[in-house]
Protein backbone atom coordinates (compact mmCIF):
# COMPACT_ATOMS: atom_id res chain seq x y z
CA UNK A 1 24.27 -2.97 -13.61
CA UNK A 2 22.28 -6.04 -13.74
CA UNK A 3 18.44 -5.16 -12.48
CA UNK A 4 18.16 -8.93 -11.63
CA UNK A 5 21.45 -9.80 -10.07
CA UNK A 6 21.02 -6.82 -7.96
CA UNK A 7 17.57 -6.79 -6.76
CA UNK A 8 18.64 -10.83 -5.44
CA UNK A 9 21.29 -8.91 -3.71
CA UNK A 10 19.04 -6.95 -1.72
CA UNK A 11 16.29 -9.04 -1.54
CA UNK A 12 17.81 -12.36 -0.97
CA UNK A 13 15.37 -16.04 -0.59
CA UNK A 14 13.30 -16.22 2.02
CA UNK A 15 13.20 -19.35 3.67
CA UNK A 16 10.03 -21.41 3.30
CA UNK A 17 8.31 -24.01 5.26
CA UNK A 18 5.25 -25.90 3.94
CA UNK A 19 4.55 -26.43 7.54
CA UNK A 20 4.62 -23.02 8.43
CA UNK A 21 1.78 -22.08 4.97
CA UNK A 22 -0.75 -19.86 6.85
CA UNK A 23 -4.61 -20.37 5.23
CA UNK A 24 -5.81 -17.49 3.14
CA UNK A 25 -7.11 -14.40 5.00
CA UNK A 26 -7.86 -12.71 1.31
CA UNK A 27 -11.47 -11.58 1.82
CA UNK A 28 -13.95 -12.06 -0.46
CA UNK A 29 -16.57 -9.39 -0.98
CA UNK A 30 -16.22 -6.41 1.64
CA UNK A 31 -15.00 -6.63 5.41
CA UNK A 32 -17.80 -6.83 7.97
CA UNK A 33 -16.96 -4.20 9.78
CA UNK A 34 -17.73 -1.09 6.74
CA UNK A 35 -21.03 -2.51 6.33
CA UNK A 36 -23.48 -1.81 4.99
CA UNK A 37 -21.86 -0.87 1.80
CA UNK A 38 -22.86 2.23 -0.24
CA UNK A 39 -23.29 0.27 -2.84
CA UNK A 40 -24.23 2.69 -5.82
CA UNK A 41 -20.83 4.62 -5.42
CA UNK A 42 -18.90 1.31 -5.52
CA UNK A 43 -16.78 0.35 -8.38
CA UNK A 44 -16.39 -2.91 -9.56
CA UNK A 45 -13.88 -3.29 -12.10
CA UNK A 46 -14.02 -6.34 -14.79
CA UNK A 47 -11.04 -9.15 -15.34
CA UNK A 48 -11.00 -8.51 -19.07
CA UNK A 49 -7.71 -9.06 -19.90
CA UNK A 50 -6.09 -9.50 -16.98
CA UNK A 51 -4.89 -12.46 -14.79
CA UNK A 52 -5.98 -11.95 -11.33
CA UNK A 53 -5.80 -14.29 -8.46
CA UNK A 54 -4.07 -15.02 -5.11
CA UNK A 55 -0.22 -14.85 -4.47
CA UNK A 56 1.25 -17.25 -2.09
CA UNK A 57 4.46 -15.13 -1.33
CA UNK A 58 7.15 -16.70 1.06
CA UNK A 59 8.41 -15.07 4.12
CA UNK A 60 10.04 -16.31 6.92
CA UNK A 61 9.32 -19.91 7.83
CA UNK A 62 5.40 -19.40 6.26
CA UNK A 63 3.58 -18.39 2.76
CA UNK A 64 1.59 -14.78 3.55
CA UNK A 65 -1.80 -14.82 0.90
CA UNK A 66 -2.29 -11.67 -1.34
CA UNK A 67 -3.91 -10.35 -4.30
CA UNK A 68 -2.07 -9.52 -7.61
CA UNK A 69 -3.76 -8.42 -10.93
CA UNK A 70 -1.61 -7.60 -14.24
CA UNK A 71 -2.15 -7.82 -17.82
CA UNK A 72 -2.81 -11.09 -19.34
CA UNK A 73 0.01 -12.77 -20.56
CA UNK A 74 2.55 -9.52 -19.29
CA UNK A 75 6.08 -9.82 -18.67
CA UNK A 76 8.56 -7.47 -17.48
CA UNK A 77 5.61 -5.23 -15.95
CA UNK A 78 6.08 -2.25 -13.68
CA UNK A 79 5.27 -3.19 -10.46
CA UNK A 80 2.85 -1.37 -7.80
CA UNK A 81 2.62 -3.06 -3.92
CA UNK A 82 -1.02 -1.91 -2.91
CA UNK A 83 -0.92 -1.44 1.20
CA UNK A 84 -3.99 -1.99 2.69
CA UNK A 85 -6.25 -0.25 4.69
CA UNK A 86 -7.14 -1.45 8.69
CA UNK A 87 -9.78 -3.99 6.83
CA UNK A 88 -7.00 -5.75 5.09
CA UNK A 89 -7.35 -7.16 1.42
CA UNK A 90 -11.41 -7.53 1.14
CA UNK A 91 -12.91 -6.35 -2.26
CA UNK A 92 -11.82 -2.63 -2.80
CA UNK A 93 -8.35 -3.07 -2.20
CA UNK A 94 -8.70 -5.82 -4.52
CA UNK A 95 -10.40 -3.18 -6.79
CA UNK A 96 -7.35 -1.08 -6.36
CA UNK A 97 -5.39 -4.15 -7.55
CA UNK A 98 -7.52 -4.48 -10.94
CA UNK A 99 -7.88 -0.46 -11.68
CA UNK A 100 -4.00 -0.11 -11.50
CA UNK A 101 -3.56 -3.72 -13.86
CA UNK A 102 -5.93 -1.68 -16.60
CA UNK A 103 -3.43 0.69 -16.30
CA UNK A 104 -0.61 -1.48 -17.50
CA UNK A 105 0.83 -2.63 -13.92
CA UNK A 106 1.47 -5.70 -11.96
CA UNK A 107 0.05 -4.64 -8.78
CA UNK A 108 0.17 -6.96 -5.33
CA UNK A 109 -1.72 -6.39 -2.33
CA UNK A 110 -0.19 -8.61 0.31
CA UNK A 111 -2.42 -9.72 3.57
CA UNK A 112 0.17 -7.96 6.09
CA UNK A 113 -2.29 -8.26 9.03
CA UNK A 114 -2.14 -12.61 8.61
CA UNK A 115 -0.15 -13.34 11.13
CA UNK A 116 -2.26 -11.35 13.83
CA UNK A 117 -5.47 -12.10 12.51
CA UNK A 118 -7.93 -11.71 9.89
CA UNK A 119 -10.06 -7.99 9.81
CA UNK A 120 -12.31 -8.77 7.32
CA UNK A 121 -14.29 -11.04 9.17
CA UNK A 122 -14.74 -8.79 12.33
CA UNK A 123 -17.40 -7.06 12.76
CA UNK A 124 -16.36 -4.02 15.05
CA UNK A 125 -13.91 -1.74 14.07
CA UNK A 126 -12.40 -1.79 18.00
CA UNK A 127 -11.52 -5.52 16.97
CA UNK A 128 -10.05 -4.38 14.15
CA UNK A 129 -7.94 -2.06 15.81
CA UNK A 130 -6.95 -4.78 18.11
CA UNK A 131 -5.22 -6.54 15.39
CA UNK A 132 -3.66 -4.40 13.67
CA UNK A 133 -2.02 -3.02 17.00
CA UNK A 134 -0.44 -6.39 17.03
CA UNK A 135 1.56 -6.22 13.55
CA UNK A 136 4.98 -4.84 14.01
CA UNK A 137 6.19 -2.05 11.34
CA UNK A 138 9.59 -4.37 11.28
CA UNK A 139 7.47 -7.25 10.14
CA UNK A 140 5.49 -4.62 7.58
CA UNK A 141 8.52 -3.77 6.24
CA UNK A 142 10.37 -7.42 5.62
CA UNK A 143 7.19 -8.41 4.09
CA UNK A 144 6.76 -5.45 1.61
CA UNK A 145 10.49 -7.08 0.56
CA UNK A 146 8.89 -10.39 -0.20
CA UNK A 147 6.26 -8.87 -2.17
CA UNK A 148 8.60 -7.21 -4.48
CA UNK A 149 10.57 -10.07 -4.64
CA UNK A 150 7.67 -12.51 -5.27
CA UNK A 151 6.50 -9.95 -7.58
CA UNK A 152 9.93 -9.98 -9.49
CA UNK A 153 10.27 -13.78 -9.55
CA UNK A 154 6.80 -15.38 -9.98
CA UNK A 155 4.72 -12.52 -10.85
CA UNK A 156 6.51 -11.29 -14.12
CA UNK A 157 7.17 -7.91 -12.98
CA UNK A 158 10.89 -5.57 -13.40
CA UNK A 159 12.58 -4.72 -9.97
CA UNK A 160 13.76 -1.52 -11.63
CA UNK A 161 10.39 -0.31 -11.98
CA UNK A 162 9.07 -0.60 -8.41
CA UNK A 163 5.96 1.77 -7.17
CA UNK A 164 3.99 1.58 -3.70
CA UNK A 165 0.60 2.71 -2.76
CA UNK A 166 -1.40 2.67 0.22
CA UNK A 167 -4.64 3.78 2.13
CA UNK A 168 -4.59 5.15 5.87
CA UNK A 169 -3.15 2.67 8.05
CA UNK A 170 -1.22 2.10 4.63
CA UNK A 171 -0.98 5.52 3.50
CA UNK A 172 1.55 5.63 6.67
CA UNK A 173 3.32 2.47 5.50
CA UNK A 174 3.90 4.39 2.10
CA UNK A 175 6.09 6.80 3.76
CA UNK A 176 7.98 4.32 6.22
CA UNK A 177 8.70 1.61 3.32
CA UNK A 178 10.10 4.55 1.06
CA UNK A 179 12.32 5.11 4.11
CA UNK A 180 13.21 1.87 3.93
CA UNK A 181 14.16 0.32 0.63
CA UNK A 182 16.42 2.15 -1.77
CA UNK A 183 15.18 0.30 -4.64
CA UNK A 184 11.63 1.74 -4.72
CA UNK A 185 11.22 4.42 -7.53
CA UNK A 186 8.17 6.17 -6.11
CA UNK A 187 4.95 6.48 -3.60
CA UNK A 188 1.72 7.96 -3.38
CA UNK A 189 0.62 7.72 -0.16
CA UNK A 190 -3.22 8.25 0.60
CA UNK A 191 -4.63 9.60 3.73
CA UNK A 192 -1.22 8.09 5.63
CA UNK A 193 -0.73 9.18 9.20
CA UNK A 194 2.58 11.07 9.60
CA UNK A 195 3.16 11.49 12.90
CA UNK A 196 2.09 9.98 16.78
CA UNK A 197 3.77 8.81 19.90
CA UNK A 198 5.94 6.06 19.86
CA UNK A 199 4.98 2.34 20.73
CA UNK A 200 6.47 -1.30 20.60
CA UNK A 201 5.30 -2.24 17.32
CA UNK A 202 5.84 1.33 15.55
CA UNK A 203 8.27 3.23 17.27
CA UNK A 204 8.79 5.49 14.72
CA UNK A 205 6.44 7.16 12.18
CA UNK A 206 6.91 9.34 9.03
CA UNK A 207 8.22 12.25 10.01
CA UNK A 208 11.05 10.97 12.49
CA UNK A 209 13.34 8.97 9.53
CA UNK A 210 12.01 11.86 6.41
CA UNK A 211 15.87 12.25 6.11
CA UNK A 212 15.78 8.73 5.38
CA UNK A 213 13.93 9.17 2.36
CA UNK A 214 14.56 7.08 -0.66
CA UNK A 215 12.31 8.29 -3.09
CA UNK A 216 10.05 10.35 -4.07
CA UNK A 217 6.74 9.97 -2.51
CA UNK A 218 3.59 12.18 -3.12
CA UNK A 219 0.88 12.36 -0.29
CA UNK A 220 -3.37 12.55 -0.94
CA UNK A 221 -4.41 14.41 2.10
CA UNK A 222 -8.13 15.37 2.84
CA UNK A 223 -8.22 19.37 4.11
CA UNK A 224 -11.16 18.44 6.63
CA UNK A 225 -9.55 14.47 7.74
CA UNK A 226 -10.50 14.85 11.62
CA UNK A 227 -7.67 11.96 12.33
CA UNK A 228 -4.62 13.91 10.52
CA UNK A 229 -5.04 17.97 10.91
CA UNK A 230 -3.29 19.93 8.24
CA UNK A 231 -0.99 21.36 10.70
CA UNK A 232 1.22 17.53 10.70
CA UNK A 233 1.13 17.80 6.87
CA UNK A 234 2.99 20.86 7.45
CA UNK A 235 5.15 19.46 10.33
CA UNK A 236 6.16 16.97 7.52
CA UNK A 237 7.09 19.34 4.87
CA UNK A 238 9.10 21.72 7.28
CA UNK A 239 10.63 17.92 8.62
CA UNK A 240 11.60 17.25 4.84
CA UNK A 241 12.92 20.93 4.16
CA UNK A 242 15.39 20.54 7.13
CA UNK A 243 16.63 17.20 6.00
CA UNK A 244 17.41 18.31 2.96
CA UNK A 245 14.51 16.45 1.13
CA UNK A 246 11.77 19.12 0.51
CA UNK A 247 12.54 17.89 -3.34
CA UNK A 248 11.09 13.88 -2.48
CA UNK A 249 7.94 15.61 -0.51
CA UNK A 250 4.93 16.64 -2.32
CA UNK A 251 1.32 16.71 -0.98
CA UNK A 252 -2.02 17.52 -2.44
CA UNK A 253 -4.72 18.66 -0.07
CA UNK A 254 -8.67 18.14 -1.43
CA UNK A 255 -10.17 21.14 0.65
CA UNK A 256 -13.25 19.80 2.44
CA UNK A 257 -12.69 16.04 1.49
CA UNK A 258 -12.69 14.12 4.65
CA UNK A 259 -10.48 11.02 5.46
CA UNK A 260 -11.24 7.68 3.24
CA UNK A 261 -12.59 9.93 0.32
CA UNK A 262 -11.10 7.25 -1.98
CA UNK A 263 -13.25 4.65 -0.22
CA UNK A 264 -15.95 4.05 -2.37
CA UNK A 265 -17.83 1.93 -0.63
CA UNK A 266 -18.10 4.02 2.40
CA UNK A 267 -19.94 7.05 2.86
CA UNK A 268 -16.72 9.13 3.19
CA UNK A 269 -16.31 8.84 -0.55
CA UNK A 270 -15.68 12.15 -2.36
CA UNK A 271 -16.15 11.43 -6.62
CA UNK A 272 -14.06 14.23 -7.69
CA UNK A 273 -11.72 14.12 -5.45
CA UNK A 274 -10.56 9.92 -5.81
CA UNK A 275 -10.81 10.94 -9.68
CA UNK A 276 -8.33 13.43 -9.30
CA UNK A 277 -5.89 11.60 -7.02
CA UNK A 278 -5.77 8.42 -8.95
CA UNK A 279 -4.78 10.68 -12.14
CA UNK A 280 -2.12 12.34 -9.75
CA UNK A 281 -1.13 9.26 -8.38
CA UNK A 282 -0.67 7.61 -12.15
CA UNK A 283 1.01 10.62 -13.69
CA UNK A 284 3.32 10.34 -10.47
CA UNK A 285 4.73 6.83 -11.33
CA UNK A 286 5.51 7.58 -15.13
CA UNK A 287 7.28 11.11 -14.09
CA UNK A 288 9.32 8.87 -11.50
CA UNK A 289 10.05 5.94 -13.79
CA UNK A 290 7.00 3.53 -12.60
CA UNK A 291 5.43 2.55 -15.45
């Protein structure tokens, strides 16, 4: 099979419009709404031998900003979509972006919130919310497409070795897109809300289309996260078992960690347990063929 021919099979040209370009929502620094910053957890990883910068990636009838960092010069890279959290692409996600590039990958964090609005410069998280109740999962979804493709074409990455992760409102996102696109290898979801009642823009979450699994994802739960009780991990993995995909299911619960302990900039931050889930998360993508 050729990877190439293939991948422009399923993830044909988007149409582009310069008049439709949309003007960079890509924070810089951290969102206003998660400060003050703890800043002596935070960590700030160096450009050394990487290229970093924005992505312009088309989608329909517009250009949506993001954030990709790879190794300099790389070609042919395994490639890692980074889903953001409700603060969109400020400086940690970025972060994300530069940790996983040290690693070897060309990872992309696309602004998926743009056409609703930019979170980073809001100040209250109920604004925030109000945004990101706006973005469809359908739109999520054909955008995560362009990534990969823009990723593929521009960014010097190889469709066959596609990854995703994400970070609660994109921890869910992990699940739905590996529900969606049959060429993803793997992905870790962090923190990812599973299930809820239906709505407009996301009338279905994780655990209604698990049968529709088409990969292998691993999820980074914390045992004492107020927002998603153990018992809908487990609603998940019984979902899974029934479908006949307790094999693509795996989850990893840090007793006593709370939600966002990955988020080191916040006060939820746990050390050991981040530490450990990035090495799960890593060790993840090379046992599934991402990396």
């Amino acid at each position: 099979m050729n990877d190439r021919n293939d991948f422009d099979s399923l993830f044909p040209a988007v149409p582009f419009s310069r008049r439709g370009f949309l003007v960079s929502s890509v924070a810089s620094g951290f969102a206003l709404a998660v400060q003050p910053v703890m800043a002596q957890n935070v960590i700030m990883t160096d450009t050394k031998g990487l290229d970093t910068g924005e992505a312009f990636i088309p989608v329909q009838g517009a250009t949506m900003s993001g954030y990709f960092a790879k190794p300099a010069g790389g070609k042919n890279l395994p490639m890692i979509l980074v889903v953001q959290e409700i603060f969109g692409v400020h400086e940690h996600i970025k972060d994300v972006c530069r940790r996983l590039a040290k690693a070897g990958y060309l990872a992309v964090a696309p602004e998926l919130y743009q056409r609703q609005g930019n979170p980073s410069q809001i100040s209250d998280i109920a604004g925030v919310m109000a945004i990101v109740a706006k973005v469809p999962d359908a739109q999520v979804m054909g955008d995560l497409d362009a990534t990969a493709a823009w990723a593929a074409k521009d960014g010097g990455g190889n469709p066959a070795r596609l990854g995703i992760t994400g970070f609660c409102w994109g921890g869910r996102i992990v699940w739905l897109y590996a529900e969606h696109n049959p060429r993803l290898k793997a992905g870790v979801a962090w923190y990812g809300r599973l299930v809820g009642d239906p709505t407009a823009n996301t009338p279905r979450h994780p655990v209604d289309r698990v049968d529709q699994l088409k990969c292998p994802v691993l999820g980074l739960y914390g045992g004492a996260d107020q927002g998603i009780p153990v018992a809908t991990i487990d609603r998940m993995k019984a979902a899974a078992a029934a479908a006949g995909k307790a094999k693509d299911v795996e989850f990893f619960i840090y007793e006593g960690a709370p939600h966002a302990f990955n988020a080191d900039y916040r006060p939820s931050y746990r050390k050991e347990a981040a530490e450990d889930g990035w090495r799960r998360m890593l060790a993840f993508f090379k046992r599934h063929g991402v990396a």
